[in-house]
C-alpha atoms as a PDB file:
ATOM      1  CA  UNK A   1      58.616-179.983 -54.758  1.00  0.00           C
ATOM      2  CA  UNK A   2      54.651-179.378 -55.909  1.00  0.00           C
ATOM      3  CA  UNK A   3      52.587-182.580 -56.752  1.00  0.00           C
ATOM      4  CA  UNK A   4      50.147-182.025 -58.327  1.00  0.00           C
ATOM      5  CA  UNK A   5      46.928-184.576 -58.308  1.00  0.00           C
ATOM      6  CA  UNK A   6      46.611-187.649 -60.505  1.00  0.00           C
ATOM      7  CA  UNK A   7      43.266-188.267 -62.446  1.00  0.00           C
ATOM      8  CA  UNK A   8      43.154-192.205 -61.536  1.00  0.00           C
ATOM      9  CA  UNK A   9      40.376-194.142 -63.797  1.00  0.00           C
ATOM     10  CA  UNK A  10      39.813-197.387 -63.876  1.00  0.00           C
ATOM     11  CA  UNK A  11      40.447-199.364 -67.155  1.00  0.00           C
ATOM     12  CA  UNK A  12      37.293-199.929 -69.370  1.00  0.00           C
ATOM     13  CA  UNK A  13      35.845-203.238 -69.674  1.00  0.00           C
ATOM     14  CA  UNK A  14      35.581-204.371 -73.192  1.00  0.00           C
ATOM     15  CA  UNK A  15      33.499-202.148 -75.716  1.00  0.00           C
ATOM     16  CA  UNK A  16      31.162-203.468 -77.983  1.00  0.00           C
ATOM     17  CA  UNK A  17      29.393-201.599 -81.089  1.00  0.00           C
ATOM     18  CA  UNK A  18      25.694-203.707 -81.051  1.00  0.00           C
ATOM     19  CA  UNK A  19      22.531-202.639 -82.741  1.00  0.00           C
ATOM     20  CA  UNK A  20      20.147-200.760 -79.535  1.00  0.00           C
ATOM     21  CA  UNK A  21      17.602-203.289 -79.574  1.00  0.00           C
ATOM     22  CA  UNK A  22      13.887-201.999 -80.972  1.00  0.00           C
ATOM     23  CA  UNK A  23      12.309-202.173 -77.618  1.00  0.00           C
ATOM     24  CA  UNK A  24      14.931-200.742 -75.621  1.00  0.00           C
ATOM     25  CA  UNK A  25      13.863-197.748 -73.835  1.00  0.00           C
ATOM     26  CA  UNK A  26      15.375-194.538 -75.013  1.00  0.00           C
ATOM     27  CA  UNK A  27      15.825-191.709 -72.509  1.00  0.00           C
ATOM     28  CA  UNK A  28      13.076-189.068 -72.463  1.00  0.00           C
ATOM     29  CA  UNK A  29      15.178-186.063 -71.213  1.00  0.00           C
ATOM     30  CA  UNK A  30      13.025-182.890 -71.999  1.00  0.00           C
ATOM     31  CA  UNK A  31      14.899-180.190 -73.847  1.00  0.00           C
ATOM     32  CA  UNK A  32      15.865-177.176 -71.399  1.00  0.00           C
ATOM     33  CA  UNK A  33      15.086-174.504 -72.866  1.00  0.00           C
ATOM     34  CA  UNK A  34      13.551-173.356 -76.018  1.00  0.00           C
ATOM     35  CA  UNK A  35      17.205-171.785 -77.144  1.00  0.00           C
ATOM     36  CA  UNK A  36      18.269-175.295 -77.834  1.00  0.00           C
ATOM     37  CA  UNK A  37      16.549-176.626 -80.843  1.00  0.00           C
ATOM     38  CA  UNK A  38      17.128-172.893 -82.524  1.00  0.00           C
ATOM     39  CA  UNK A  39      20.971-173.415 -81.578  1.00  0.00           C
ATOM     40  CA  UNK A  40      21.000-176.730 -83.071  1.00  0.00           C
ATOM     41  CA  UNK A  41      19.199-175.678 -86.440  1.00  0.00           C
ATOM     42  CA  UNK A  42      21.891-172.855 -86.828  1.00  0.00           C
ATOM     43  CA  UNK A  43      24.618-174.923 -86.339  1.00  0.00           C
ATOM     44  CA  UNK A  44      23.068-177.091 -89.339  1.00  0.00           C
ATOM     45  CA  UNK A  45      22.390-174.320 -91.003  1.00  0.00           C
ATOM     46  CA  UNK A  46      25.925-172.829 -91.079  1.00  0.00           C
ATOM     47  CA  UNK A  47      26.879-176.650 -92.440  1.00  0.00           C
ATOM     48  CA  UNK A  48      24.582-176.092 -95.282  1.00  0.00           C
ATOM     49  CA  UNK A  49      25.408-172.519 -95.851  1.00  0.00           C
ATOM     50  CA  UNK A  50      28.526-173.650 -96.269  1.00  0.00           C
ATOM     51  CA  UNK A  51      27.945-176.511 -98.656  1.00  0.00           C
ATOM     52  CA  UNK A  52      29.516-178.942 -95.976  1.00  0.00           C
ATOM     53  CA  UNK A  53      27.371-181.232 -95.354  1.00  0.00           C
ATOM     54  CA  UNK A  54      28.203-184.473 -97.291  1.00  0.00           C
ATOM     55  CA  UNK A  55      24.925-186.825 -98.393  1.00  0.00           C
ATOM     56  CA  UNK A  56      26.052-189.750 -96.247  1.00  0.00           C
ATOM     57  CA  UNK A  57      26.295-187.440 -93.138  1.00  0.00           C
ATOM     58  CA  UNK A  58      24.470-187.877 -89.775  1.00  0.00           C
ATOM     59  CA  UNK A  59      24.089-184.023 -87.772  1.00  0.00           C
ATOM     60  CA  UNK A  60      21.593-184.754 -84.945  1.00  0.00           C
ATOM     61  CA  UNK A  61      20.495-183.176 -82.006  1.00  0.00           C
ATOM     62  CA  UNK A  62      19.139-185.107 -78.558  1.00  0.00           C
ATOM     63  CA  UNK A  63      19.932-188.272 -80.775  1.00  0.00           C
ATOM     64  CA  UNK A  64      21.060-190.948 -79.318  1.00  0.00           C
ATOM     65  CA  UNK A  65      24.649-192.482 -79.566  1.00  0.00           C
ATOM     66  CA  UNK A  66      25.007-196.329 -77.825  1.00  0.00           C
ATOM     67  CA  UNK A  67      27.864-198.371 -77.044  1.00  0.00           C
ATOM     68  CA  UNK A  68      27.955-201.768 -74.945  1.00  0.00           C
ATOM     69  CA  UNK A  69      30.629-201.622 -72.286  1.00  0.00           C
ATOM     70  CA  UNK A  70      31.240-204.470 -70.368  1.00  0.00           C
ATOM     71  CA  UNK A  71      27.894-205.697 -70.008  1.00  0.00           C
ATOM     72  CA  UNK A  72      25.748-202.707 -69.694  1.00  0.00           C
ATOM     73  CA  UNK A  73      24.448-200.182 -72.903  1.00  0.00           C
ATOM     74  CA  UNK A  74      25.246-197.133 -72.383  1.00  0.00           C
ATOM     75  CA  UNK A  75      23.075-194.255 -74.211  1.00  0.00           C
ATOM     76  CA  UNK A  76      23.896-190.709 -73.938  1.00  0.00           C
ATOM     77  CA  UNK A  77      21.785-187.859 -76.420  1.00  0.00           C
ATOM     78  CA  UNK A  78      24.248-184.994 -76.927  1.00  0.00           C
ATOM     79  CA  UNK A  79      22.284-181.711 -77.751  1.00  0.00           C
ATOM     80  CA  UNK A  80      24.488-181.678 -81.495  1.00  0.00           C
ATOM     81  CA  UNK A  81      26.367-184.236 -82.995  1.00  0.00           C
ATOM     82  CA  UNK A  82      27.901-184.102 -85.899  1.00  0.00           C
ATOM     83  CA  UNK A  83      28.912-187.777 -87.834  1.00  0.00           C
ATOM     84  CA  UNK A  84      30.474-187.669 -90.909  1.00  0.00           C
ATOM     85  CA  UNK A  85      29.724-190.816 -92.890  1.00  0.00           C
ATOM     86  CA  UNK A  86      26.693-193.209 -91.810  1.00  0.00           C
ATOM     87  CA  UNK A  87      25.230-196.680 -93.857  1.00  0.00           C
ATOM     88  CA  UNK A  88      22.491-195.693 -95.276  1.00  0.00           C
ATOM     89  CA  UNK A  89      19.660-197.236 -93.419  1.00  0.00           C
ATOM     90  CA  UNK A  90      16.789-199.627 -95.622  1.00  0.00           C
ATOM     91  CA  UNK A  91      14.072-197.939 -96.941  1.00  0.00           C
ATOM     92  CA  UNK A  92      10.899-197.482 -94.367  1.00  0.00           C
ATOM     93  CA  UNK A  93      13.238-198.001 -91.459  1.00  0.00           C
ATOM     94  CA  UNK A  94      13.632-195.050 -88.941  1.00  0.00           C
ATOM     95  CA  UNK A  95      16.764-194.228 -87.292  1.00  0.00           C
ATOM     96  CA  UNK A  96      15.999-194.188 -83.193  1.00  0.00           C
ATOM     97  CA  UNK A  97      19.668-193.949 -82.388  1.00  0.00           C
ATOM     98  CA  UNK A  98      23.328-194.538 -83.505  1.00  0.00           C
ATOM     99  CA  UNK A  99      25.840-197.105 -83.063  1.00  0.00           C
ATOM    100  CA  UNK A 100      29.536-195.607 -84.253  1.00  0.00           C
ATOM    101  CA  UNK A 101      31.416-198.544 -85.520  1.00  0.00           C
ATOM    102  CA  UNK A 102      28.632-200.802 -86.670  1.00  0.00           C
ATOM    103  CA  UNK A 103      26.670-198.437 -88.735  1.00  0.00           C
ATOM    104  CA  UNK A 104      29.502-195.657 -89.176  1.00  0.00           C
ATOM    105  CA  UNK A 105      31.841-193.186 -88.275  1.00  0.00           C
ATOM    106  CA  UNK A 106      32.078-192.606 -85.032  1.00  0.00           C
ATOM    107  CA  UNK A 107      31.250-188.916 -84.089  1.00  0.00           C
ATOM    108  CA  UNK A 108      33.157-186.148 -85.562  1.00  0.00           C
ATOM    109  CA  UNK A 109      31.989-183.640 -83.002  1.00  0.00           C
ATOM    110  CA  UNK A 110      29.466-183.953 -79.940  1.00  0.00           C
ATOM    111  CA  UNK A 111      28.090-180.313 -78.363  1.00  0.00           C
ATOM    112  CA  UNK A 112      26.697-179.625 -75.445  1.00  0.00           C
ATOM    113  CA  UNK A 113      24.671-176.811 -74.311  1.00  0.00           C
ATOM    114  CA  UNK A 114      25.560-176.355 -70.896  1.00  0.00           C
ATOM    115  CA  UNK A 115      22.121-176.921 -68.586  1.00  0.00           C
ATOM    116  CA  UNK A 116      21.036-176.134 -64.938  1.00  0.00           C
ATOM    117  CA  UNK A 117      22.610-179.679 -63.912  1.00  0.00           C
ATOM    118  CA  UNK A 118      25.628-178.657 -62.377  1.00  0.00           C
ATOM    119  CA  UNK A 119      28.422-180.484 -64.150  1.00  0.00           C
ATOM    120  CA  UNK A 120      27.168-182.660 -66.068  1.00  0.00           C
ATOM    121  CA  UNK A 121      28.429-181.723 -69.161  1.00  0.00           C
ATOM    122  CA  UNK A 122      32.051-182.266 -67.673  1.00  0.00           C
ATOM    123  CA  UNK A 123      30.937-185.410 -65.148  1.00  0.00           C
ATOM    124  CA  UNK A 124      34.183-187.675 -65.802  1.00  0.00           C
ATOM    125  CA  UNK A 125      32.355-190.439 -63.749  1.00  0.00           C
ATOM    126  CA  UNK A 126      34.369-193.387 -64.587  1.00  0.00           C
ATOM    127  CA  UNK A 127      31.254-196.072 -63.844  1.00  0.00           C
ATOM    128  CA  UNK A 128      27.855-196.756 -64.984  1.00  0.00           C
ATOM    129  CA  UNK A 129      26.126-195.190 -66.634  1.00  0.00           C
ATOM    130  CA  UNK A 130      29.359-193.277 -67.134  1.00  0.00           C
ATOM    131  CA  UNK A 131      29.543-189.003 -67.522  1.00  0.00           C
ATOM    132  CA  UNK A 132      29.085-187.339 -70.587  1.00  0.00           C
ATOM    133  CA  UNK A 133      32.624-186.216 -70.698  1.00  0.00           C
ATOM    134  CA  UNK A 134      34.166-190.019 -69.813  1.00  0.00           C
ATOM    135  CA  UNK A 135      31.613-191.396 -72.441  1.00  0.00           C
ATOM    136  CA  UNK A 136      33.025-189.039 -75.308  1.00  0.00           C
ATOM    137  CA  UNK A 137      36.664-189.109 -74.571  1.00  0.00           C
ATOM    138  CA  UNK A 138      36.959-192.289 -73.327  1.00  0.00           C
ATOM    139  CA  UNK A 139      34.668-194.579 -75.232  1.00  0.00           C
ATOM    140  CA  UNK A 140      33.762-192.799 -78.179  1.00  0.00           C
ATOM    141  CA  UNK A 141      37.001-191.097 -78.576  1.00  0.00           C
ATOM    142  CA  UNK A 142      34.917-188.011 -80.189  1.00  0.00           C
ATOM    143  CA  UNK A 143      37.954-185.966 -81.479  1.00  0.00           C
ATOM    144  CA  UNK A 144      36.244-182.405 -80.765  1.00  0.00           C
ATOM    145  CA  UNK A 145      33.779-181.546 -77.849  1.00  0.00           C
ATOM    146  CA  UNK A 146      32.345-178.458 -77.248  1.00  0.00           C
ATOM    147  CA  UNK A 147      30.525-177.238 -74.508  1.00  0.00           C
ATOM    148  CA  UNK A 148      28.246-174.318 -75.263  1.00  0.00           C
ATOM    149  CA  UNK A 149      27.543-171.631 -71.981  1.00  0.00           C
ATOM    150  CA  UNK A 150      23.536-170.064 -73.375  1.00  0.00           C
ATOM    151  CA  UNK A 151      23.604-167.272 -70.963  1.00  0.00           C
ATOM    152  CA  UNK A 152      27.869-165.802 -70.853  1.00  0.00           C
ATOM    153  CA  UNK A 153      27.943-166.691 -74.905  1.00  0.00           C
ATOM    154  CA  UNK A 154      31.159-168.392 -73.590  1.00  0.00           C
ATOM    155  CA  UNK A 155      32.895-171.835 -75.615  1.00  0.00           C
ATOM    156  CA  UNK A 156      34.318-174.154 -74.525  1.00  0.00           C
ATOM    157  CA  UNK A 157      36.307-176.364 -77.274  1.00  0.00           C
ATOM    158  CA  UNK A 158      38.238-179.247 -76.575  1.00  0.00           C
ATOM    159  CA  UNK A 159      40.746-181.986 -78.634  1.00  0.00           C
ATOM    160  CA  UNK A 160      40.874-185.632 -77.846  1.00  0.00           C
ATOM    161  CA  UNK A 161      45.101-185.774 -78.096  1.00  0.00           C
ATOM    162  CA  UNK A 162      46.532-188.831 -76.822  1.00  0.00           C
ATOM    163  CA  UNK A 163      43.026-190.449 -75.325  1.00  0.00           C
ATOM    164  CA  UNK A 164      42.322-187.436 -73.143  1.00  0.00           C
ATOM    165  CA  UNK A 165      40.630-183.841 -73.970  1.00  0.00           C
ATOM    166  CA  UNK A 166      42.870-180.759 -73.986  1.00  0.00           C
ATOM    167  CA  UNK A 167      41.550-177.125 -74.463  1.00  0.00           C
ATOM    168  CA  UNK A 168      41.944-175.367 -77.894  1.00  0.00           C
ATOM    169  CA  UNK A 169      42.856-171.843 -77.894  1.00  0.00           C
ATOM    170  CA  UNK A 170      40.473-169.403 -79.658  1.00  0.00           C
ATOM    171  CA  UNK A 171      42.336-167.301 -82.766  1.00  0.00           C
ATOM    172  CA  UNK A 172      42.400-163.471 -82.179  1.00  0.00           C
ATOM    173  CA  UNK A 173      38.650-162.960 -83.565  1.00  0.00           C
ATOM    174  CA  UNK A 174      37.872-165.758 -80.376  1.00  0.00           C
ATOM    175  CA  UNK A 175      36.870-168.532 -83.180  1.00  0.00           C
ATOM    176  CA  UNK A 176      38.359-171.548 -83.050  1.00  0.00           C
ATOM    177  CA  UNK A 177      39.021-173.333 -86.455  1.00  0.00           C
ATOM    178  CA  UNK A 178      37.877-176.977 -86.711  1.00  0.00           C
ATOM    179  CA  UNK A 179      39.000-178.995 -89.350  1.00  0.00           C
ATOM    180  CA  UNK A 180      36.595-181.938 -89.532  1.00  0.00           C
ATOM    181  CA  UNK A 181      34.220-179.583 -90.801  1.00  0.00           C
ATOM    182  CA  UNK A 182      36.493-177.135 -92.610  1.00  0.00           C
ATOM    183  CA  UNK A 183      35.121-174.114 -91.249  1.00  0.00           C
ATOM    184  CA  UNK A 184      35.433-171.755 -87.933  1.00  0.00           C
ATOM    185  CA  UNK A 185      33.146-172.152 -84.498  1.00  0.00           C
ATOM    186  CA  UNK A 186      32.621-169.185 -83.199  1.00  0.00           C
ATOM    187  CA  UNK A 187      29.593-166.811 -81.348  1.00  0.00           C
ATOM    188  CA  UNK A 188      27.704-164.515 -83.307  1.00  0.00           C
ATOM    189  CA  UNK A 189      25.347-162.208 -81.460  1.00  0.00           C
ATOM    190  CA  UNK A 190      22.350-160.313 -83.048  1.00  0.00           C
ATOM    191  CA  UNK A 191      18.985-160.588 -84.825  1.00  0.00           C
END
């Protein structure tokens, strides 16, 4: 007989969709490397190439997505995110972060570009101030997240299917087909 191990979490206290108050302090994480904006505008891009970008969508990148669980806010700024239907917000007002739920959708897609902190783009710490992976499956129940290796070219795609992420399989031409966006994900190399 083979056991194999058991990925024991705790349950979640209760999760709340508040407003981030104005003078809460957002995190000031510098961007690691210069490749990251440029990957974020292609992504874009590639939206509006596309023509897939509807008017009342949110695509963001080191933006900040909040929730309130238990007692604590929790703030983590994906390096792409990609929501598909956000209240408009009133005119001279600028948006500092993003509540899924209370102003929204929640997130369609959150990326990551892997970075020189080992792990933390697959952390499943179960407590405060929670990993990026347990934040996105578990409390925002993002229904894609990809994880983006700069240096191999390599993706990593994943499905939220019953409350947990599973890996998607890459087609023959290694692209993987994502239909909240109706288009392909794949790695193009050149100038």
């Amino acid at each position: 007989m083979t056991l194999s191990p058991v990925r024991l979490t705790p349950p979640l206290p209760p999760i709340r969709w508040e407003k981030l108050p104005e003078d809460f302090p957002l995190p000031d994480e510098p961007v690691e490397s210069t490749l990251q904006p440029l990957l974020a505008a292609a992504l874009r891009e590639a939206l509006e190439l596309a023509q897939r970008i509807p008017a009342q969508a949110l695509i963001a990148s080191n933006f900040g997505l909040c929730s309130t669980v238990g007692d604590k806010v929790v703030v983590k700024a994906p390096d792409w995110v990609y929501v598909p239907a956000v209240q408009p917000i009133p005119e001279g007002e600028i948006r500092r972060s993003y509540t899924p739920h209370l102003e929204g959708d929640p997130p369609a897609i959150v990326m990551e570009f892997i970075s020189e902190t080992e792990g933390g783009e697959y952390s499943i710490n179960p407590h405060y101030p929670y990993g990026k992976w347990y934040f996105y499956e578990r409390i925002l129940q993002v229904p894609v997240y990809v994880i983006f290796h700069p240096k191999t070219g390599e993706l990593d795609v994943y499905r939220l299917e019953n409350g947990r992420y599973t890996p998607v399989s890459a087609d023959e031409n290694r692209r993987y087909w994502i239909p909240e966006i109706g288009l392909f994900l794949g790695v193009w190399r050149g100038q």
